[in-house]
PDB file of N, CA and C in Angstrom:
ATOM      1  N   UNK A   1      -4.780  28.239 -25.222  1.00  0.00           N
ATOM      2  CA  UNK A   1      -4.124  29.050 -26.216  1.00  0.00           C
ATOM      3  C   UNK A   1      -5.068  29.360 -27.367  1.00  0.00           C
ATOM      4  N   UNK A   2      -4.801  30.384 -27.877  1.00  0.00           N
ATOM      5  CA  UNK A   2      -5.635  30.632 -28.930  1.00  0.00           C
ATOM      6  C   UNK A   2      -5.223  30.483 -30.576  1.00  0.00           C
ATOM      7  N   UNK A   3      -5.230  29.766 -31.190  1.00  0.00           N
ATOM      8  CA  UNK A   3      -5.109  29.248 -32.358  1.00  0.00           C
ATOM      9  C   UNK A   3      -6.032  30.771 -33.217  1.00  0.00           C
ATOM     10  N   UNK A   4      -4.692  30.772 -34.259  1.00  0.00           N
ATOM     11  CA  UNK A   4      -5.103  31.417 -35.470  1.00  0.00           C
ATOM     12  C   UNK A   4      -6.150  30.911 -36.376  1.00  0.00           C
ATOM     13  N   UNK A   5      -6.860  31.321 -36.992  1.00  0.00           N
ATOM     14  CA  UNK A   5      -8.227  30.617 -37.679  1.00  0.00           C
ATOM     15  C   UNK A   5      -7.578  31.755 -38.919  1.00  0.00           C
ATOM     16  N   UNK A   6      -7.172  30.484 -39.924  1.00  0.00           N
ATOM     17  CA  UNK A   6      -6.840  31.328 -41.319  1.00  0.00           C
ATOM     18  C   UNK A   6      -8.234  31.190 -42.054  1.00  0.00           C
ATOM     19  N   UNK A   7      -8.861  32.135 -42.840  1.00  0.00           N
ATOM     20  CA  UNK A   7      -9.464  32.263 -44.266  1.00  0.00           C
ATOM     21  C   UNK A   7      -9.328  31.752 -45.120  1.00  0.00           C
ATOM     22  N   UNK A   8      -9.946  30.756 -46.037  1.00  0.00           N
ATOM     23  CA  UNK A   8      -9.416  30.376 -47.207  1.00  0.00           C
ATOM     24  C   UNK A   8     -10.388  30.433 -48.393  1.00  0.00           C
ATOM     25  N   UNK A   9     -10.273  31.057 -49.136  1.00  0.00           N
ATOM     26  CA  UNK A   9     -10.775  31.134 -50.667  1.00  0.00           C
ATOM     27  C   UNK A   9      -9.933  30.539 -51.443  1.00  0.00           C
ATOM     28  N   UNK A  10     -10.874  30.061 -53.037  1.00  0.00           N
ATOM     29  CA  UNK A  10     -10.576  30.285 -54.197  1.00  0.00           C
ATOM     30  C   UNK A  10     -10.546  31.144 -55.042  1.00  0.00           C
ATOM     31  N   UNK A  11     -10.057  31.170 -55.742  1.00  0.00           N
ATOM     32  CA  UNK A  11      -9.735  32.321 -56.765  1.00  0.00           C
ATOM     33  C   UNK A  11      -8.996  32.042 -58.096  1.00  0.00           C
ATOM     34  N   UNK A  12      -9.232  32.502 -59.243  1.00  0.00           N
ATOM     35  CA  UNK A  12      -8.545  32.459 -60.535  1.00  0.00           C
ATOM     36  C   UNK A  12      -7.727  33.359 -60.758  1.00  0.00           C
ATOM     37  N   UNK A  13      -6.184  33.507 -61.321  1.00  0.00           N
ATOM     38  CA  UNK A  13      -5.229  34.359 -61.352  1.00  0.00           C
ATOM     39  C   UNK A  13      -5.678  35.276 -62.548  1.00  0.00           C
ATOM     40  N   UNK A  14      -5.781  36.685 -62.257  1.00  0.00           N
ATOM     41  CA  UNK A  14      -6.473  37.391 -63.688  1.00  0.00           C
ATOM     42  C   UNK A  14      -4.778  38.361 -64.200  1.00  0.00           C
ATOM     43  N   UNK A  15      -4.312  38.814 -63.224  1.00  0.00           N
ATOM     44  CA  UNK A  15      -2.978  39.643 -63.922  1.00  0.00           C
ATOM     45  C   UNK A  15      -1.634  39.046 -62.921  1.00  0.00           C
ATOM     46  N   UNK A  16      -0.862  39.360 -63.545  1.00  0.00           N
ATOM     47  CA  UNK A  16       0.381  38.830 -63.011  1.00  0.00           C
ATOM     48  C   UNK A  16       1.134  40.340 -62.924  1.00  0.00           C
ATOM     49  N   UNK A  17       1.502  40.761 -61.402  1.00  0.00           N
ATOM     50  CA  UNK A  17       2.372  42.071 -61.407  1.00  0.00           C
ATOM     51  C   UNK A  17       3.782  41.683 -60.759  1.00  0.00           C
ATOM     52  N   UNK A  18       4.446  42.675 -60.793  1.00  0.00           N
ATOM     53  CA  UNK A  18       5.723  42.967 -60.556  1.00  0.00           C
ATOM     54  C   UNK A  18       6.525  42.013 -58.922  1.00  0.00           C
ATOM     55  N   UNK A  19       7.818  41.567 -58.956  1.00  0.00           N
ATOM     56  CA  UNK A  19       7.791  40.927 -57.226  1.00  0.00           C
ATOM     57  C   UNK A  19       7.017  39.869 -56.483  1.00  0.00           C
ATOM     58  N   UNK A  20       6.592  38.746 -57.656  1.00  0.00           N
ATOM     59  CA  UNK A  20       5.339  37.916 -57.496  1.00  0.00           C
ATOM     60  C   UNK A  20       4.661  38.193 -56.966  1.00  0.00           C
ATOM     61  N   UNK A  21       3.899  39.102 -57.367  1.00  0.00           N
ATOM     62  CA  UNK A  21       2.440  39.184 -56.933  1.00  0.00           C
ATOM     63  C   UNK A  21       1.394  39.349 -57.650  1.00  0.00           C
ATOM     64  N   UNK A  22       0.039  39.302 -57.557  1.00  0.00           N
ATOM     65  CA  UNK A  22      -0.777  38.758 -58.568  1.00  0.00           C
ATOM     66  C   UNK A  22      -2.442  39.178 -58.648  1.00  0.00           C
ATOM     67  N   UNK A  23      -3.291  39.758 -59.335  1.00  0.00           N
ATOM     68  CA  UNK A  23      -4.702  40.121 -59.261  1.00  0.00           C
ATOM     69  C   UNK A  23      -5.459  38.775 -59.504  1.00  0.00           C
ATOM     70  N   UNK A  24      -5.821  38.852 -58.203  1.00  0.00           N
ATOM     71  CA  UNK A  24      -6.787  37.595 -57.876  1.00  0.00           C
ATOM     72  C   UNK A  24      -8.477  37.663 -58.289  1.00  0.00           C
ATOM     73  N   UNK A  25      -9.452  37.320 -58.979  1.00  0.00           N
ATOM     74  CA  UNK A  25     -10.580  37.543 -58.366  1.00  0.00           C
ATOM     75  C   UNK A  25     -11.462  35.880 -57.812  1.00  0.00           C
ATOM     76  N   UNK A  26     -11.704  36.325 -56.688  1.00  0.00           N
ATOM     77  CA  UNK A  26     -12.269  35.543 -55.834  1.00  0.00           C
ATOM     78  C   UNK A  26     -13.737  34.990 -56.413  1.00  0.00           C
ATOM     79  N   UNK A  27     -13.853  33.464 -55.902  1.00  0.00           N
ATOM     80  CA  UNK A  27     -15.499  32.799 -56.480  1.00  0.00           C
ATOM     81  C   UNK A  27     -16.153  33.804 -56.079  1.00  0.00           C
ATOM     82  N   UNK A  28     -17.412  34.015 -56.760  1.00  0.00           N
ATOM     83  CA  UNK A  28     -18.411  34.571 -55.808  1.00  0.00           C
ATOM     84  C   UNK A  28     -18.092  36.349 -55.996  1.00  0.00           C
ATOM     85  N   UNK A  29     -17.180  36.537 -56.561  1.00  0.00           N
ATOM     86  CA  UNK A  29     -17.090  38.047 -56.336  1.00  0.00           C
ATOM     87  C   UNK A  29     -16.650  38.857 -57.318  1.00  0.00           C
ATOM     88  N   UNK A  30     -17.241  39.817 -57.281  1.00  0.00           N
ATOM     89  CA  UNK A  30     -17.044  40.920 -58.651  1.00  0.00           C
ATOM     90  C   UNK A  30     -15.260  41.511 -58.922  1.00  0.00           C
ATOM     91  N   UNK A  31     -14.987  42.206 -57.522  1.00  0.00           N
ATOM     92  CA  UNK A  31     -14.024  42.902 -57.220  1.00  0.00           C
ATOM     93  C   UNK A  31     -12.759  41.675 -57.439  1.00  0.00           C
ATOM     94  N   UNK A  32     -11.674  42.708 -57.722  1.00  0.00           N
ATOM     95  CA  UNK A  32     -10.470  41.949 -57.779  1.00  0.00           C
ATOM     96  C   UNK A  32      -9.471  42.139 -56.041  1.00  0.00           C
ATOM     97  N   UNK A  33      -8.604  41.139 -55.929  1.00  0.00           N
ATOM     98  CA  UNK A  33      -7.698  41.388 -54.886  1.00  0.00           C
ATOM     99  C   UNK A  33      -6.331  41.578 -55.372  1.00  0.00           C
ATOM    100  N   UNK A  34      -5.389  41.809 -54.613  1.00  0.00           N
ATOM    101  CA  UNK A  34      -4.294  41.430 -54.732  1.00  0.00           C
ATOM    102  C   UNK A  34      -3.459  40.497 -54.038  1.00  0.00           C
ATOM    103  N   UNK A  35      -2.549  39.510 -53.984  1.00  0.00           N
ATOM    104  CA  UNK A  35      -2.265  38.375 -53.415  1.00  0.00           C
ATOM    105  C   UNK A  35      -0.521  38.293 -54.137  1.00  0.00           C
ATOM    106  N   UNK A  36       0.164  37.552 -52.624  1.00  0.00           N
ATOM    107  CA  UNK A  36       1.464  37.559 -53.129  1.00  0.00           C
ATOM    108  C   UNK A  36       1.886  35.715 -52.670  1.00  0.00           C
ATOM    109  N   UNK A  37       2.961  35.728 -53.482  1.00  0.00           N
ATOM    110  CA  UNK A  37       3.032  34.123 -52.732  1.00  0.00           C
ATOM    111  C   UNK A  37       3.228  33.275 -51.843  1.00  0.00           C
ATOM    112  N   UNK A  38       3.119  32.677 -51.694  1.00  0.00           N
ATOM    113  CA  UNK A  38       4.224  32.198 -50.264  1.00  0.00           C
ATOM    114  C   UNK A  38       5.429  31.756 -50.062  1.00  0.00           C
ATOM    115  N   UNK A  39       6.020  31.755 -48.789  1.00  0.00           N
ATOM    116  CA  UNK A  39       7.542  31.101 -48.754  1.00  0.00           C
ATOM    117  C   UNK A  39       7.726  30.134 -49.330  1.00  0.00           C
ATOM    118  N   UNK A  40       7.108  29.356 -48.963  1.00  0.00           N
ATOM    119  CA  UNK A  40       7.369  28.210 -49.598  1.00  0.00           C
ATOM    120  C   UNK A  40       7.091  28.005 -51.031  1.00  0.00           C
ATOM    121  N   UNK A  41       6.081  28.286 -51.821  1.00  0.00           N
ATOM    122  CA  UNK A  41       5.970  28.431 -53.325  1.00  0.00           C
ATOM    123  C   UNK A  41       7.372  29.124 -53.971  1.00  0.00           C
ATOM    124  N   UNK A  42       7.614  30.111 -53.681  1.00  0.00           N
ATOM    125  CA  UNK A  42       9.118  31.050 -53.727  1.00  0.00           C
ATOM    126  C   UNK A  42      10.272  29.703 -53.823  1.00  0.00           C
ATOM    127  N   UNK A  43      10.130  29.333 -52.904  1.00  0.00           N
ATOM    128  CA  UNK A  43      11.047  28.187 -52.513  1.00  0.00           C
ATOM    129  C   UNK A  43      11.631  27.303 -53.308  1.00  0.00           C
ATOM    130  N   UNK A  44      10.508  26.797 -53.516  1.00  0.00           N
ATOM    131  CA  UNK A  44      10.388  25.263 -54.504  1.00  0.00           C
ATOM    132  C   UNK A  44      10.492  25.614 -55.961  1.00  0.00           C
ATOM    133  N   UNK A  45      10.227  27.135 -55.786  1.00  0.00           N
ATOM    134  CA  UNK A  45      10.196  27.855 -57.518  1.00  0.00           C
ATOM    135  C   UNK A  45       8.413  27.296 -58.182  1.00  0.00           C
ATOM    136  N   UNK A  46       7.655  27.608 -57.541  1.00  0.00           N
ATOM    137  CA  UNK A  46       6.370  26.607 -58.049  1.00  0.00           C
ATOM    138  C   UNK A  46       5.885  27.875 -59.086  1.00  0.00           C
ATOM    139  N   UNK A  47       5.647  27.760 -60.175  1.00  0.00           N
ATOM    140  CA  UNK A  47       4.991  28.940 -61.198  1.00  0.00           C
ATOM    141  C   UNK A  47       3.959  28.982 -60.964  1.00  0.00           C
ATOM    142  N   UNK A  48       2.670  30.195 -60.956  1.00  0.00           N
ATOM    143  CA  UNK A  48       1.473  30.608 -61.564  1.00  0.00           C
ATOM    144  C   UNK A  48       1.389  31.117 -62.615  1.00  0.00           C
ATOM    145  N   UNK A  49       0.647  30.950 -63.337  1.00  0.00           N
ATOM    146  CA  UNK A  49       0.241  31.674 -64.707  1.00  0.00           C
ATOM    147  C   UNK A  49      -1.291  32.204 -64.560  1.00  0.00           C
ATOM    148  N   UNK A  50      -1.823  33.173 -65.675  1.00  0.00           N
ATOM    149  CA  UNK A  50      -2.580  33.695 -65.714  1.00  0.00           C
ATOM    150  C   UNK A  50      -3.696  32.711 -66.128  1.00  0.00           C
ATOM    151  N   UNK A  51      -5.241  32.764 -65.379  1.00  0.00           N
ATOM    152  CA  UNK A  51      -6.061  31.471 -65.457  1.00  0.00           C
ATOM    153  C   UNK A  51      -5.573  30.494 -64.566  1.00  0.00           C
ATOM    154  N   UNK A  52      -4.148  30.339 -63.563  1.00  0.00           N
ATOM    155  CA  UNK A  52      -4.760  29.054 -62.847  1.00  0.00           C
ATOM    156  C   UNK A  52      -5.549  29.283 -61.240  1.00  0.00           C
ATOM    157  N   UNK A  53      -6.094  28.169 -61.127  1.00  0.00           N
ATOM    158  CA  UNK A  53      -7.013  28.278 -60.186  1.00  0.00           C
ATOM    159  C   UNK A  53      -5.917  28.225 -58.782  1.00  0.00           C
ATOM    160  N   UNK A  54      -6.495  28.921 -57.661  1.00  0.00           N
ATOM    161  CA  UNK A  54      -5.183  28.930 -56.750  1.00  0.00           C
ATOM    162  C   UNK A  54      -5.931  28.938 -55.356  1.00  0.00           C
ATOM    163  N   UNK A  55      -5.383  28.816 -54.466  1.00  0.00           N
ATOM    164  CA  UNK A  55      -5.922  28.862 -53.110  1.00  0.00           C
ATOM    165  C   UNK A  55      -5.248  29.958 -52.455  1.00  0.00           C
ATOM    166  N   UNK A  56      -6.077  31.149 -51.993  1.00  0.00           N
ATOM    167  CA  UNK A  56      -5.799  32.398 -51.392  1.00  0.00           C
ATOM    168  C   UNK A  56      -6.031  32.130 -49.452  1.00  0.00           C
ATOM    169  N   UNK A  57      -4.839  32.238 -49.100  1.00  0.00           N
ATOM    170  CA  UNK A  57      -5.349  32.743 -47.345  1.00  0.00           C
ATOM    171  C   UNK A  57      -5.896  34.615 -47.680  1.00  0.00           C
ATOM    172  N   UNK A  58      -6.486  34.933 -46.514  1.00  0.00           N
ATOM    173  CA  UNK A  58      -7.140  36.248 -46.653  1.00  0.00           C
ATOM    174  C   UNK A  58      -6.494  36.717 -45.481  1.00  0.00           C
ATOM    175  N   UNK A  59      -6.237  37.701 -45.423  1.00  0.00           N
ATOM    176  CA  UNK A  59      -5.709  38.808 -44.321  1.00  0.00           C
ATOM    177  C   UNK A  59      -6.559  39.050 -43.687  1.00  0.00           C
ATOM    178  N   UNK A  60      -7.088  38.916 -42.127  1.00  0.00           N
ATOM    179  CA  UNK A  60      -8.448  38.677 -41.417  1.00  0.00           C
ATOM    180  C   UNK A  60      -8.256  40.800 -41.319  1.00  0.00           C
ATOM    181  N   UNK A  61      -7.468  41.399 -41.703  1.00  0.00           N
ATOM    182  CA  UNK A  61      -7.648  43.177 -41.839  1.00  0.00           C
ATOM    183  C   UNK A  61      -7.917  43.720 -43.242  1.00  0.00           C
ATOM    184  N   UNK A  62      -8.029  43.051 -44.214  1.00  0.00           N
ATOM    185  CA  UNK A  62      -8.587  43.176 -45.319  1.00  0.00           C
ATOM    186  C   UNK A  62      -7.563  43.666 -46.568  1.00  0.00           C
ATOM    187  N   UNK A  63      -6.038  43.297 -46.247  1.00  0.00           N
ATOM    188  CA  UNK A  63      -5.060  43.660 -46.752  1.00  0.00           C
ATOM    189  C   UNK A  63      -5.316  42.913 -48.248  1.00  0.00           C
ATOM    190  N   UNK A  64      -4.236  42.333 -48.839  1.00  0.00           N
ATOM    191  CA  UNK A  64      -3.231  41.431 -49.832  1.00  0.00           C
ATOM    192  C   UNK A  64      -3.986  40.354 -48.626  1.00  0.00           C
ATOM    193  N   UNK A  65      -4.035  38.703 -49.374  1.00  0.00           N
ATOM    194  CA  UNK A  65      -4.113  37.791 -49.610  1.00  0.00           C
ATOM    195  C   UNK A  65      -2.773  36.713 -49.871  1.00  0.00           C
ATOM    196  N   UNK A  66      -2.942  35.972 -49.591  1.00  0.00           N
ATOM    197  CA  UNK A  66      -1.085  35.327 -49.731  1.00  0.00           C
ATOM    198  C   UNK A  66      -1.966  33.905 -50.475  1.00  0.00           C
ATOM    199  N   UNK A  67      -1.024  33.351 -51.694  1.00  0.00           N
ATOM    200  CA  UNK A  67      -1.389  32.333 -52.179  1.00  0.00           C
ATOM    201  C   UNK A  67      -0.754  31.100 -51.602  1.00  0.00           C
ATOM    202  N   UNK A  68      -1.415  30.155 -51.219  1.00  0.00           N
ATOM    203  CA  UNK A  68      -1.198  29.127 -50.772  1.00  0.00           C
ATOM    204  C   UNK A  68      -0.650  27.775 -51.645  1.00  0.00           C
ATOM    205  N   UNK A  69      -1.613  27.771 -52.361  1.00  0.00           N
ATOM    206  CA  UNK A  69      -1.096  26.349 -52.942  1.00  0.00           C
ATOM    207  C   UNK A  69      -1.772  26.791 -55.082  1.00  0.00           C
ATOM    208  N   UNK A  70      -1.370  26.061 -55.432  1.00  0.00           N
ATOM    209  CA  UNK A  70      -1.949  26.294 -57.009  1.00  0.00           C
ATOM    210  C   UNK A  70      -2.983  25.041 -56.922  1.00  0.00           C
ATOM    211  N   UNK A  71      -3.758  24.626 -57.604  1.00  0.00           N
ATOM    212  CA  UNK A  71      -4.826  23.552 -58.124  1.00  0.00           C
ATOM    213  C   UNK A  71      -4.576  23.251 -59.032  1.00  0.00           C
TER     214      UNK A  71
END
């Protein structure tokens, strides 16, 4: 079987938009992303704020980013 191989970056939260979702920019990189949360963060009600450090999965098609966990 073939197992999914997720992406994982860091990233610092730079804007907070509309429908939790959020302008990410990634270590290492100029450009900003965009990134939304996950089920489970939603869930538990877990907050981000602007400045915290967060763990991004990456869309292996170069979409949105989904945040994984906060740091």
């Amino acid at each position: 079987m073939n197992q999914k191989q997720e992406l994982k970056s860091i990233g610092v939260v730079v804007e907070s938009l509309p429908n939790a979702m959020f302008r990410i920019q990634l270590d290492g990189q100029e450009d900003l992303m965009i990134a939304y949360l996950s089920g489970k963060m939603r869930r538990y009600k877990i907050k981000v704020l602007i400045g915290d450090k967060v763990e991004v999965i990456l869309d292996p098609y170069g979409g949105k980013g989904r945040i994984a966990r906060r740091m």
